[in-house]
Every structure is written in structure tokens, then in C-alpha cells.
C-alpha atoms as a PDB file:
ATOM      1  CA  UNK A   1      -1.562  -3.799 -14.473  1.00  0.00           C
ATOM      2  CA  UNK A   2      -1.302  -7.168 -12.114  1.00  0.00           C
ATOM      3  CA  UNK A   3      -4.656  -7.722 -11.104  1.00  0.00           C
ATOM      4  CA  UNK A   4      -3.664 -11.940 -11.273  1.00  0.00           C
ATOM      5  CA  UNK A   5      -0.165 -12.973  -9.802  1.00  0.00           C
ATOM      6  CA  UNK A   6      -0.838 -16.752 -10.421  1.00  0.00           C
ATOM      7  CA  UNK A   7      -3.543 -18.536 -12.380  1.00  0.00           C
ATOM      8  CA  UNK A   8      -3.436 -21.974 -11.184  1.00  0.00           C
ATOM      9  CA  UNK A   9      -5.818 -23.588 -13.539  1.00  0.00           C
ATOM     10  CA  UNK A  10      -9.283 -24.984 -12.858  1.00  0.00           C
ATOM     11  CA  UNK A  11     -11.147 -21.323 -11.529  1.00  0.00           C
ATOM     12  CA  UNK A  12      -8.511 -21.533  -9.161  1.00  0.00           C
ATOM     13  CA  UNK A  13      -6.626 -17.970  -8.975  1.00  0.00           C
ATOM     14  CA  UNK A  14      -4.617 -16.054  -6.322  1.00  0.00           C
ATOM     15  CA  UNK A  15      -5.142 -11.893  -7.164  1.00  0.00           C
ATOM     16  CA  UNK A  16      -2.614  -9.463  -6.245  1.00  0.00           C
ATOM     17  CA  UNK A  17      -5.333  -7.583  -4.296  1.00  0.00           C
ATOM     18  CA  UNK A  18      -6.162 -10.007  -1.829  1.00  0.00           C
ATOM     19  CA  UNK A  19      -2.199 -11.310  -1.205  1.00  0.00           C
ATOM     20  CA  UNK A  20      -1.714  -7.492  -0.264  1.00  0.00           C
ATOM     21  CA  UNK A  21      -4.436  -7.253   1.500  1.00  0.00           C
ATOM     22  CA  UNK A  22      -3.432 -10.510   3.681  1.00  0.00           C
ATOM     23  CA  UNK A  23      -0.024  -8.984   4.167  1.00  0.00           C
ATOM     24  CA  UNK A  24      -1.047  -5.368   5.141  1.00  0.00           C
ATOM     25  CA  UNK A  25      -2.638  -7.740   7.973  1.00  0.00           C
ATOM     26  CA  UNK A  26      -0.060  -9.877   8.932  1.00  0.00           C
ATOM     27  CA  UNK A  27       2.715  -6.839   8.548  1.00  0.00           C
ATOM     28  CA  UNK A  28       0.211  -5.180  11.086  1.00  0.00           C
ATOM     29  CA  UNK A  29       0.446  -8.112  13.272  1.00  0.00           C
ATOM     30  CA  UNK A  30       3.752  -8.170  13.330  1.00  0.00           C
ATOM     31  CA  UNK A  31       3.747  -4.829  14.280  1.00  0.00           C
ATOM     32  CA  UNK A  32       1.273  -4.738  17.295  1.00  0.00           C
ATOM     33  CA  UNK A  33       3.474  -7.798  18.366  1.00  0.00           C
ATOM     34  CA  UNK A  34       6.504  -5.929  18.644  1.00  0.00           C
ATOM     35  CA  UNK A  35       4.883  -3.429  20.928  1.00  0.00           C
ATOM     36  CA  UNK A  36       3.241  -5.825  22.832  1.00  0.00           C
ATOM     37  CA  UNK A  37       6.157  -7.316  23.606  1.00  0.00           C
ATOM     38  CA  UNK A  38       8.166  -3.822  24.310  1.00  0.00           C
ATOM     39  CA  UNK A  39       5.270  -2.463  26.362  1.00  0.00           C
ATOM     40  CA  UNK A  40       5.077  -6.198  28.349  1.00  0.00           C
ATOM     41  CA  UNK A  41       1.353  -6.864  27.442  1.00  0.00           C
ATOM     42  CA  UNK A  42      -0.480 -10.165  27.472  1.00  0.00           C
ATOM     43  CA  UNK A  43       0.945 -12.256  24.747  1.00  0.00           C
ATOM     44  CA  UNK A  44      -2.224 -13.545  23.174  1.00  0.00           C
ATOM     45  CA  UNK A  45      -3.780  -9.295  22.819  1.00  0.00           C
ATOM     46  CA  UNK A  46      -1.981  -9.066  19.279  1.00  0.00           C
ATOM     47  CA  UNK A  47      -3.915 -12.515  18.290  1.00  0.00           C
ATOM     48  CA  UNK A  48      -7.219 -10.785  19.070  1.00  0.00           C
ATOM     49  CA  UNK A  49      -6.516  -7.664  17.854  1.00  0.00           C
ATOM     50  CA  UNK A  50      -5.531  -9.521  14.220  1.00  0.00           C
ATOM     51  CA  UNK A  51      -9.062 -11.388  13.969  1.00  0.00           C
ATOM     52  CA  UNK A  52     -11.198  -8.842  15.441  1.00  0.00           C
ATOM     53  CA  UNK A  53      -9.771  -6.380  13.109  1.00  0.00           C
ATOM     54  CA  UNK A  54      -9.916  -8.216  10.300  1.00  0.00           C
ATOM     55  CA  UNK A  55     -13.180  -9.209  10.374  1.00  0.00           C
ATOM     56  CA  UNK A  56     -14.835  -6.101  11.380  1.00  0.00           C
ATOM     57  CA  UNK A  57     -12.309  -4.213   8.840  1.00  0.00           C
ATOM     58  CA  UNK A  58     -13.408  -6.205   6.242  1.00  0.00           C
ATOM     59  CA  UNK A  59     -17.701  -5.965   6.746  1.00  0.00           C
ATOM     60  CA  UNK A  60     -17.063  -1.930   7.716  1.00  0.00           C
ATOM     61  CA  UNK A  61     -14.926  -1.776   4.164  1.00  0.00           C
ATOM     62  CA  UNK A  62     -17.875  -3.924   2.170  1.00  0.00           C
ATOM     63  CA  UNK A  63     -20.948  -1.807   3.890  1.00  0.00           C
ATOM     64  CA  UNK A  64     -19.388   1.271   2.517  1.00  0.00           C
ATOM     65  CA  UNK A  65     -18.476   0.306  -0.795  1.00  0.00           C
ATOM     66  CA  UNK A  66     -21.714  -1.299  -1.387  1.00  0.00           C
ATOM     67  CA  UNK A  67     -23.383   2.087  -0.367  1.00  0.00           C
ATOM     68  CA  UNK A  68     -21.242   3.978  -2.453  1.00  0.00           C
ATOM     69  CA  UNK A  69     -21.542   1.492  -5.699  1.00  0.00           C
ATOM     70  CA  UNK A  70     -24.719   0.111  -5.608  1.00  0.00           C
ATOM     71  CA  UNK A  71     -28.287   0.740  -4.786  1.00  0.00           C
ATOM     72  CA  UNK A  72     -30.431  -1.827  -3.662  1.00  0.00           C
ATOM     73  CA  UNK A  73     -31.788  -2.970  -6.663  1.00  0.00           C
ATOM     74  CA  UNK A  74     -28.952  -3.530  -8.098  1.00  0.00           C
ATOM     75  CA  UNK A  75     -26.946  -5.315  -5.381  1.00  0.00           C
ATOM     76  CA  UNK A  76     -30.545  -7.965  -5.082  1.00  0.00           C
ATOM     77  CA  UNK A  77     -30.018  -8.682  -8.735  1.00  0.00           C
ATOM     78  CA  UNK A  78     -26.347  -9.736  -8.683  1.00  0.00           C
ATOM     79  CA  UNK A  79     -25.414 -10.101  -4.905  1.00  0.00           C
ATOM     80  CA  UNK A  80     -21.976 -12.300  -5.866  1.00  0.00           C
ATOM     81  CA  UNK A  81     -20.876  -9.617  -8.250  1.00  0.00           C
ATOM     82  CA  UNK A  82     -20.952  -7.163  -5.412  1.00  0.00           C
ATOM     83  CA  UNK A  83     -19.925  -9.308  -2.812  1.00  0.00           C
ATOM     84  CA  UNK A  84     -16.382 -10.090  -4.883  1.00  0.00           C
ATOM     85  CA  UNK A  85     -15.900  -6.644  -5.736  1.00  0.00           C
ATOM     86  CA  UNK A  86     -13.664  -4.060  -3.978  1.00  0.00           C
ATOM     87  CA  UNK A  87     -13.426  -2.412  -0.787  1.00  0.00           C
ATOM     88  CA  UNK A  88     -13.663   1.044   0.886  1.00  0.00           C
ATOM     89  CA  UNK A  89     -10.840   2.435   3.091  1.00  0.00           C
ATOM     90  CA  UNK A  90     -12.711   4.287   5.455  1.00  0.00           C
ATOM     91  CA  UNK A  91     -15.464   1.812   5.864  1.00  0.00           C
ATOM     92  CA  UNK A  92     -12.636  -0.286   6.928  1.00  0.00           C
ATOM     93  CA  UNK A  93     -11.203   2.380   9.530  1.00  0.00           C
ATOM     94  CA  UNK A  94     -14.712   2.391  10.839  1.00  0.00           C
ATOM     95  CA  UNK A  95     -14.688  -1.386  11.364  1.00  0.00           C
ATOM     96  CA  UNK A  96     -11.703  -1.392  13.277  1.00  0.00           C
ATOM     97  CA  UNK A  97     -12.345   1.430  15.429  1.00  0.00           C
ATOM     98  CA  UNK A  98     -15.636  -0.367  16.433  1.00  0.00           C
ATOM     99  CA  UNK A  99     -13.372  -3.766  16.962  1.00  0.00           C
ATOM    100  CA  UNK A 100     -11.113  -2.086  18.983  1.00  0.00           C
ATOM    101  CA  UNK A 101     -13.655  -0.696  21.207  1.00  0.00           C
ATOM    102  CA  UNK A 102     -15.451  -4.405  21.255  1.00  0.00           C
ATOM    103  CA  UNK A 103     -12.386  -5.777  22.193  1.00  0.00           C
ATOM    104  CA  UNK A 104     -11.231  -3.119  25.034  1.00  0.00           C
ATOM    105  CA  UNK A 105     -15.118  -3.756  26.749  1.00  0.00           C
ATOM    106  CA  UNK A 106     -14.357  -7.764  26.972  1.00  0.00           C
ATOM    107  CA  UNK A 107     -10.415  -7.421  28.086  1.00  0.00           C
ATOM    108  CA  UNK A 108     -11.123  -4.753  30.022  1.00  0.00           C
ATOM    109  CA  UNK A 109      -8.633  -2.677  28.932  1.00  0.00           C
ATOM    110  CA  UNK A 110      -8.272   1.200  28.060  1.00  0.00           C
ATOM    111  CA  UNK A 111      -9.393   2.147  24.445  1.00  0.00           C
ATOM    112  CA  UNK A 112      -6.668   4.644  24.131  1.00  0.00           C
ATOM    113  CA  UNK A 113      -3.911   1.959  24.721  1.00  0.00           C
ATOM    114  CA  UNK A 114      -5.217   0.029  22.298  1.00  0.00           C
ATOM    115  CA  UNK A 115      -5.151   2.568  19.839  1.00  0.00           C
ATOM    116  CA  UNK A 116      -2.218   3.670  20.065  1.00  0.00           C
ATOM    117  CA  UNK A 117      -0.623  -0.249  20.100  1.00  0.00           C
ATOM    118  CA  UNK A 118      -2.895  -0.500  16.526  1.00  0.00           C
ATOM    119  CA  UNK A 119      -2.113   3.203  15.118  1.00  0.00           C
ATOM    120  CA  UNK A 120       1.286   2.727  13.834  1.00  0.00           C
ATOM    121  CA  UNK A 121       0.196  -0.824  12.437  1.00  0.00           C
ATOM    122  CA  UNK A 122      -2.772   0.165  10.658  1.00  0.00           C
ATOM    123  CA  UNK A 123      -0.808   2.770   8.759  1.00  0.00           C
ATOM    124  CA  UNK A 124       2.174   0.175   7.658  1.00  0.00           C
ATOM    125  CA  UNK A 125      -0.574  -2.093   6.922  1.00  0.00           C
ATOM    126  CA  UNK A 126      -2.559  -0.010   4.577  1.00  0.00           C
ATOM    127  CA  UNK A 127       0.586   1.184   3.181  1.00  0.00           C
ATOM    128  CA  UNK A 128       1.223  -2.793   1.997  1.00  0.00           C
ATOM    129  CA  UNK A 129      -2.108  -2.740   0.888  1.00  0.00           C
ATOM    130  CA  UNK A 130      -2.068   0.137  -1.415  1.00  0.00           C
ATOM    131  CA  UNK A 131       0.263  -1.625  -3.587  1.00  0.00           C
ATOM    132  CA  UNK A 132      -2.384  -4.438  -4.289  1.00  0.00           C
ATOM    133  CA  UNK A 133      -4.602  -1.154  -5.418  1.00  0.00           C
ATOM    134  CA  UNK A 134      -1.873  -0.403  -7.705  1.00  0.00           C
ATOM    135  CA  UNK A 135      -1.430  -4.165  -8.997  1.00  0.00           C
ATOM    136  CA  UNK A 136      -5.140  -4.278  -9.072  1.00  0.00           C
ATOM    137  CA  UNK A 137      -5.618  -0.947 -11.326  1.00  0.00           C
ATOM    138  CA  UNK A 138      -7.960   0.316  -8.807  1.00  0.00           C
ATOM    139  CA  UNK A 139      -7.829   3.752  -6.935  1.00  0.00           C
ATOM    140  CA  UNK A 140      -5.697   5.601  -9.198  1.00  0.00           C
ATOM    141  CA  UNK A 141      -5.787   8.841  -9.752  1.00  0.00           C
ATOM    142  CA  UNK A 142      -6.297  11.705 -12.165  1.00  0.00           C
ATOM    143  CA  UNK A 143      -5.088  12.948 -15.395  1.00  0.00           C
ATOM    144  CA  UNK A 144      -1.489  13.869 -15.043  1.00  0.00           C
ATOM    145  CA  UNK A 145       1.337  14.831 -17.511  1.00  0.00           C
ATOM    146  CA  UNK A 146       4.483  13.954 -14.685  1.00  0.00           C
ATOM    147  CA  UNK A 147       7.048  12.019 -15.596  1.00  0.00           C
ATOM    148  CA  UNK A 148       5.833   8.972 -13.467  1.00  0.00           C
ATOM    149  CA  UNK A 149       2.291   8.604 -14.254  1.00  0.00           C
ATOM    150  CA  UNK A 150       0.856   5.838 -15.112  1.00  0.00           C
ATOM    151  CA  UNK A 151      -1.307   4.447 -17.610  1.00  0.00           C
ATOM    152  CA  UNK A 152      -3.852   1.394 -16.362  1.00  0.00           C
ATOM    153  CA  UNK A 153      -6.561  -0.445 -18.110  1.00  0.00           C
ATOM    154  CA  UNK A 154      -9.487   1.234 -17.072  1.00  0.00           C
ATOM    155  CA  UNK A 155      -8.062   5.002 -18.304  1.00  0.00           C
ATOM    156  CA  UNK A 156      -6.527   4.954 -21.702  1.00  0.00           C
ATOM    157  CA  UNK A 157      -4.526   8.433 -20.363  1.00  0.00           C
ATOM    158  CA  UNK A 158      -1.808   9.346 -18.003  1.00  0.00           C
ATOM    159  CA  UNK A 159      -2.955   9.310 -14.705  1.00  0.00           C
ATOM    160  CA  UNK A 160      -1.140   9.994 -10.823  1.00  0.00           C
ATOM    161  CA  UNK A 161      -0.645   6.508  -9.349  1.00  0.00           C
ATOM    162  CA  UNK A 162      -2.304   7.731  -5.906  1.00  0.00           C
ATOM    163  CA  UNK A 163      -1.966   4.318  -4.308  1.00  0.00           C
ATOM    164  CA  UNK A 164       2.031   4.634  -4.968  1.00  0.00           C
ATOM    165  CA  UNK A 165       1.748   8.163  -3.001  1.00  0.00           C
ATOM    166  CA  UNK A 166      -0.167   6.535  -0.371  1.00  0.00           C
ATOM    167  CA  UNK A 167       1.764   3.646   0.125  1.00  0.00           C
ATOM    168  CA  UNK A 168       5.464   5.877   0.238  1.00  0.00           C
ATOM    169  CA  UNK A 169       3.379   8.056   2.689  1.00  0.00           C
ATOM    170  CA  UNK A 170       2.678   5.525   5.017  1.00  0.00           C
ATOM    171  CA  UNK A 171       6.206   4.044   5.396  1.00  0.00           C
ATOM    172  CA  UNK A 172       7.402   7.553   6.550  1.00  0.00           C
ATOM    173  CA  UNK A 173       4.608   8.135   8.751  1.00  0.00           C
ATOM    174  CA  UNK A 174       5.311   4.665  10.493  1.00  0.00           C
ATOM    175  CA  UNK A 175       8.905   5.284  10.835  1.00  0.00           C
ATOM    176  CA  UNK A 176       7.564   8.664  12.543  1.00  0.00           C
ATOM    177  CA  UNK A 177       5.098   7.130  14.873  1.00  0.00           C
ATOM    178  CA  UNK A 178       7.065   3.938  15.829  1.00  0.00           C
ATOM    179  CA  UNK A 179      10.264   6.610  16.355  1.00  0.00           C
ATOM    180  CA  UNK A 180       8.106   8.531  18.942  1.00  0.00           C
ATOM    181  CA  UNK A 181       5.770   5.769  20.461  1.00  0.00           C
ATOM    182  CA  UNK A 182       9.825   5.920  23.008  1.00  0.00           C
ATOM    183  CA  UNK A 183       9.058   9.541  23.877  1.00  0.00           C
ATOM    184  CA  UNK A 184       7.516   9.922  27.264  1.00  0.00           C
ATOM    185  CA  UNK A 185       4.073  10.749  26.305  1.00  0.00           C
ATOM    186  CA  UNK A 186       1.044  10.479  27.442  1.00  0.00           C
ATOM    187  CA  UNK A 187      -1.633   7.935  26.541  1.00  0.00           C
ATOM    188  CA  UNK A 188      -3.310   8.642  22.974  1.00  0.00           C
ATOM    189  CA  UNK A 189      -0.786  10.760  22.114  1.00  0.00           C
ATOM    190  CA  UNK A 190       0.277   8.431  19.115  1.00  0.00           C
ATOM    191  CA  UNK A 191      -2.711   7.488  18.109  1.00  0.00           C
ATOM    192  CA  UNK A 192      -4.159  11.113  18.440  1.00  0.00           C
ATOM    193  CA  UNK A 193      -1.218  12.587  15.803  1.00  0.00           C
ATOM    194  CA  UNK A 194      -1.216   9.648  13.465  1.00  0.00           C
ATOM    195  CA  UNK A 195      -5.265  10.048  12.869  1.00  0.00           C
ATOM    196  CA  UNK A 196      -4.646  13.711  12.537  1.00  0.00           C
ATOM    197  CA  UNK A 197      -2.033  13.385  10.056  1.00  0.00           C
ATOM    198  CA  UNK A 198      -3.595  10.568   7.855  1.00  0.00           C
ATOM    199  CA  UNK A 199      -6.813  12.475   7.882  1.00  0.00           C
ATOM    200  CA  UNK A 200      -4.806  15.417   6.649  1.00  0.00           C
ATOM    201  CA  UNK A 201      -3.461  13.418   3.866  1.00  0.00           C
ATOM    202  CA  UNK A 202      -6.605  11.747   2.781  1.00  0.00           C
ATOM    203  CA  UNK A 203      -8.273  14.902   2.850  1.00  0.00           C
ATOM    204  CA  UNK A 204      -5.726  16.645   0.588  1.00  0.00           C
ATOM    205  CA  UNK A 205      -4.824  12.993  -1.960  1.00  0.00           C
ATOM    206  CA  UNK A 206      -8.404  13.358  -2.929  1.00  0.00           C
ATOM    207  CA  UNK A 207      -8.403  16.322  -4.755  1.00  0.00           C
ATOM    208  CA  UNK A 208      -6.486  14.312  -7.288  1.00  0.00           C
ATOM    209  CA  UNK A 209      -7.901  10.795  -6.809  1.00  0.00           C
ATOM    210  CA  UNK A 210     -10.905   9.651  -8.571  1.00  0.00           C
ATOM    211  CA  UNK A 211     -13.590   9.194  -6.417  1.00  0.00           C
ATOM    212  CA  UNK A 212     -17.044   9.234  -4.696  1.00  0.00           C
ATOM    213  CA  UNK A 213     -18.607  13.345  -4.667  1.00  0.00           C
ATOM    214  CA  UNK A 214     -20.330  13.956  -1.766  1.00  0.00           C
ATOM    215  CA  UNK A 215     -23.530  15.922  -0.817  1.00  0.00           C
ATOM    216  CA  UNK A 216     -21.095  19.217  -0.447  1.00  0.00           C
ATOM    217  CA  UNK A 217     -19.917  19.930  -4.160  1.00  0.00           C
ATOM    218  CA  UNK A 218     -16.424  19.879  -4.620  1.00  0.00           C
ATOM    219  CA  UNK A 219     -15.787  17.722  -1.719  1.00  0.00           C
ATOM    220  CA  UNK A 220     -16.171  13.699  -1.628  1.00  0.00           C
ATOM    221  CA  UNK A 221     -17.205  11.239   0.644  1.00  0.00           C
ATOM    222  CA  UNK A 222     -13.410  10.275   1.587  1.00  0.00           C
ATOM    223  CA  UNK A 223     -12.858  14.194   2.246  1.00  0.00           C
ATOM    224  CA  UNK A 224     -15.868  14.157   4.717  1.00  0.00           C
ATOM    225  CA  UNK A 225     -14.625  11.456   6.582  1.00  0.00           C
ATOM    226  CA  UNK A 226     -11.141  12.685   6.834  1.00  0.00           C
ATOM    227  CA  UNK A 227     -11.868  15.888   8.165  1.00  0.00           C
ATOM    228  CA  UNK A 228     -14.179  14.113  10.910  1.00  0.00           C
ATOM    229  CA  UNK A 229     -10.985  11.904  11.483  1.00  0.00           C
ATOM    230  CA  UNK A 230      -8.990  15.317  11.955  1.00  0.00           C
ATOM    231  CA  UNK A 231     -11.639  17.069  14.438  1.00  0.00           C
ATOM    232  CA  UNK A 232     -11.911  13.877  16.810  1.00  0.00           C
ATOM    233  CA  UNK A 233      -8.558  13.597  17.120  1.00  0.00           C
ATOM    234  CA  UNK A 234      -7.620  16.944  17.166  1.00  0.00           C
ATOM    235  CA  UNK A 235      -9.239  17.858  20.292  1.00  0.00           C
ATOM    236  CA  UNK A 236      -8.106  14.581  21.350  1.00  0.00           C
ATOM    237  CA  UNK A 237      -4.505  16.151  20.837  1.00  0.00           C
ATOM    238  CA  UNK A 238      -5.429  19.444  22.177  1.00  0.00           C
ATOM    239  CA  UNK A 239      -6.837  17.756  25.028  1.00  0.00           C
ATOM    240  CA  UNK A 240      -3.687  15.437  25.802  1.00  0.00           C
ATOM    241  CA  UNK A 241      -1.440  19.022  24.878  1.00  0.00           C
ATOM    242  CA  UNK A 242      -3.180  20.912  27.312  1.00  0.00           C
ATOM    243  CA  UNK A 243      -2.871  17.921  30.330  1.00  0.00           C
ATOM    244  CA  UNK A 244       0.908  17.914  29.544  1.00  0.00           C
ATOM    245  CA  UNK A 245       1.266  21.893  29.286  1.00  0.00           C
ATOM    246  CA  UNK A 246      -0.643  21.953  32.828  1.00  0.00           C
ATOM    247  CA  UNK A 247       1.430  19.072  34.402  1.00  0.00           C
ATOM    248  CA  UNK A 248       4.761  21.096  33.526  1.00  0.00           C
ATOM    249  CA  UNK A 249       3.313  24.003  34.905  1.00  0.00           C
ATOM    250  CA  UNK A 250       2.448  22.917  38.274  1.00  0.00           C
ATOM    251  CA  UNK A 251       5.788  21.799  38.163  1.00  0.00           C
END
């Protein structure tokens, strides 16, 4: 595909990966801005939010792909090679999770908030980001005989362009979640449905993505991790369901 959008000369060269990578962030920032400033929240959170994300996004996203491409052998013998290589997804939703959690314990304020001002954001974001995958040639998926498939350098065949589904799935599930973040619901309720529903999709994309098999045949590492995603915050859901159900109720 695109993996280089400009070659400047002199080593110097800007990938298509890494610009959409930088603008799934700052989309994302834009974003938690915007609800910041609707929900009448400190100014500087969305600031804090960006770096702590980022940073912990990026070393969760490089621990996992590291222990899903490399042993340690190999990664001592050519440490660069591995350190400019991709990224995992999930590894990154890890990071952030724990960044989020870091950053509610020194601000002092509640965890569920904060996920559900990040939520919405993360989703857009890693929708942007997908289409550096797809630039990139990277996460595609497998052999398909549809009228839009694609055919990228790595796979001399027809294959689904998974990052493309991703990235249209993402935009509507945004326009979902930022259409009901209005509703009068309670706290976590965003968050809770948009983990449940991008879990779901995860869980389901990989059955036609190439990827990393896990210790359970037929089922990979992403698939693992999604349906964990869908547990947590289903009870979470269930949980927030049932305090709503109650409330009307006792009404």
C-alpha cells in the first residue's frame, strides 16, 4: 500500500502509520475536550488525559506485541528492529486503562467519569488509526473473494481489509455513544456499553483477521481479551441496569 507518505531525503521519512497514529490522538483530544467543556470540568484534565494516555498506550501496545512476536532471544539480538516495529491494540487498551486509573488516584477524581469522558474518544481515535494499518499493509485480513478486497504486499491474494471494517465501525459507534453520553444516565453507563460493544466486535472481526492463536484452539489472543473486555463490563452494565431498574421502582 502507503506505508511512506513523504520521503524527505537524508533517512529522514514521515510513515503513514505513525501520522495516523498521532491523529487518532489528537482527534481523541479533541474529543475529551468537547466533553470537558460540556460537562464543565477543569480545563487542563483533557491535557493530562492526552499524555498519560499516550504514553502508557504506547509501552502497554509495545509489551504486548513484543510478547506476541518475539522471544527473548530474539528481541536481545536485534532490540532496534523490535523496538521500531508495530504495535498491539489491546496492549494499548491495557495501557490506558492503567493511565486512567493513575490519573483518577492523583486528581482525585472518580474512575468511572473518566472513562466514560475517554470511551467515546478512544473509539474515534482508533478508528483514525486503523487507516494507518491499512496504509501500512498491516492487520489485514483473510482470504476473501468480495468485491472490495484487497490485495497488499505481504499476501499475493485477495484478502478482507479488516482495518477498513474497523475503522467504518468505529465512526458509527462514536456517533452512538457521543448521541447518548445527553441521555440521563447514570455514571459508567457509556463507558460500560461502548467496552461491551467493541469487545463484541473484536471478538467476532477476528475470526477473519490474521492473527495471534491462543492457548484455546480456535480462539486467539485478541478473542481472549475481548471477551474479558465483555464480562467486566457487562456486569458493570448489569450492575448500573439493575441501580436504575431499582431507582424507578421505588419510585
Amino acid at each position: 500500500m502507503y506505508p511512506v507518505l513523504l520521503d524527505l531525503g537524508g533517512g529522514l521519512v514521515i510513515y503513514s502509520y505513525s501520522v495516523f497514529l498521532a491523529l487518532g490522538y489528537l482527534v481523541a483530544y479533541w474529543v475529551v475536550s468537547a466533553d470537558v467543556t460540556r460537562r464543565k470540568m477543569d480545563p487542563s484534565l483533557p491535557a493530562t488525559l492526552l499524555l498519560a494516555c499516550f504514553i502508557a498506550g504506547l509501552v502497554g501496545a509495545k509489551i504486548l506485541f513484543l510478547y506476541q512476536n518475539a522471544t527473548l532471544t530474539e528481541f536481545l539480538a536485534n532490540p532496534v528492529r523490535y523496538f521500531l516495529s508495530g504495535y498491539s491494540s489491546v496492549g494499548g487498551l491495557v495501557g490506558i486503562f492503567c493511565a486512567l486509573w493513575i490519573v483518577s488516584r492523583i486528581r482525585k477524581a472518580d474512575f468511572q467519569v473518566l472513562l466514560d469522558l475517554v470511551c467515546p474518544a478512544l473509539i474515534l481515535g482508533h478508528g483514525v488509526g486503523r487507516i494507518g494499518c491499512f496504509l501500512n499493509g498491516c492487520d489485514y485480513g483473510t482470504v476473501c473473494s468480495l468485491p472490495w478486497a484487497i490485495t497488499f504486499s505481504q499476501r499475493a491474494v485477495n484478502v478482507h481489509p479488516t482495518q477498513l471494517y474497523d475503522t467504518l465501525f468505529m465512526i458509527l459507534l462514536f456517533a452512538f455513544l457521543w448521541k447518548i453520553r445527553n441521555e440521563n444516565r447514570p455514571t459508567g453507563f457509556v463507558s460500560a456499553v461502548g467496552f461491551v460493544i467493541l469487545g463484541t466486535q473484536r471478538f467476532l472481526i477476528e475470526f477473519i483477521r490474521e492473527t495471534t492463536p491462543s492457548f484455546i484452539e480456535g480462539l486467539s489472543q485478541a478473542q481472549l481479551a475481548a471477551l474479558l473486555l465483555v464480562v467486566v463490563f457487562g456486569v458493570r452494565l448489569f450492575q448500573l441496569s439493575g441501580s436504575v431498574l431499582g431507582k424507578q421502582v421505588r419510585v
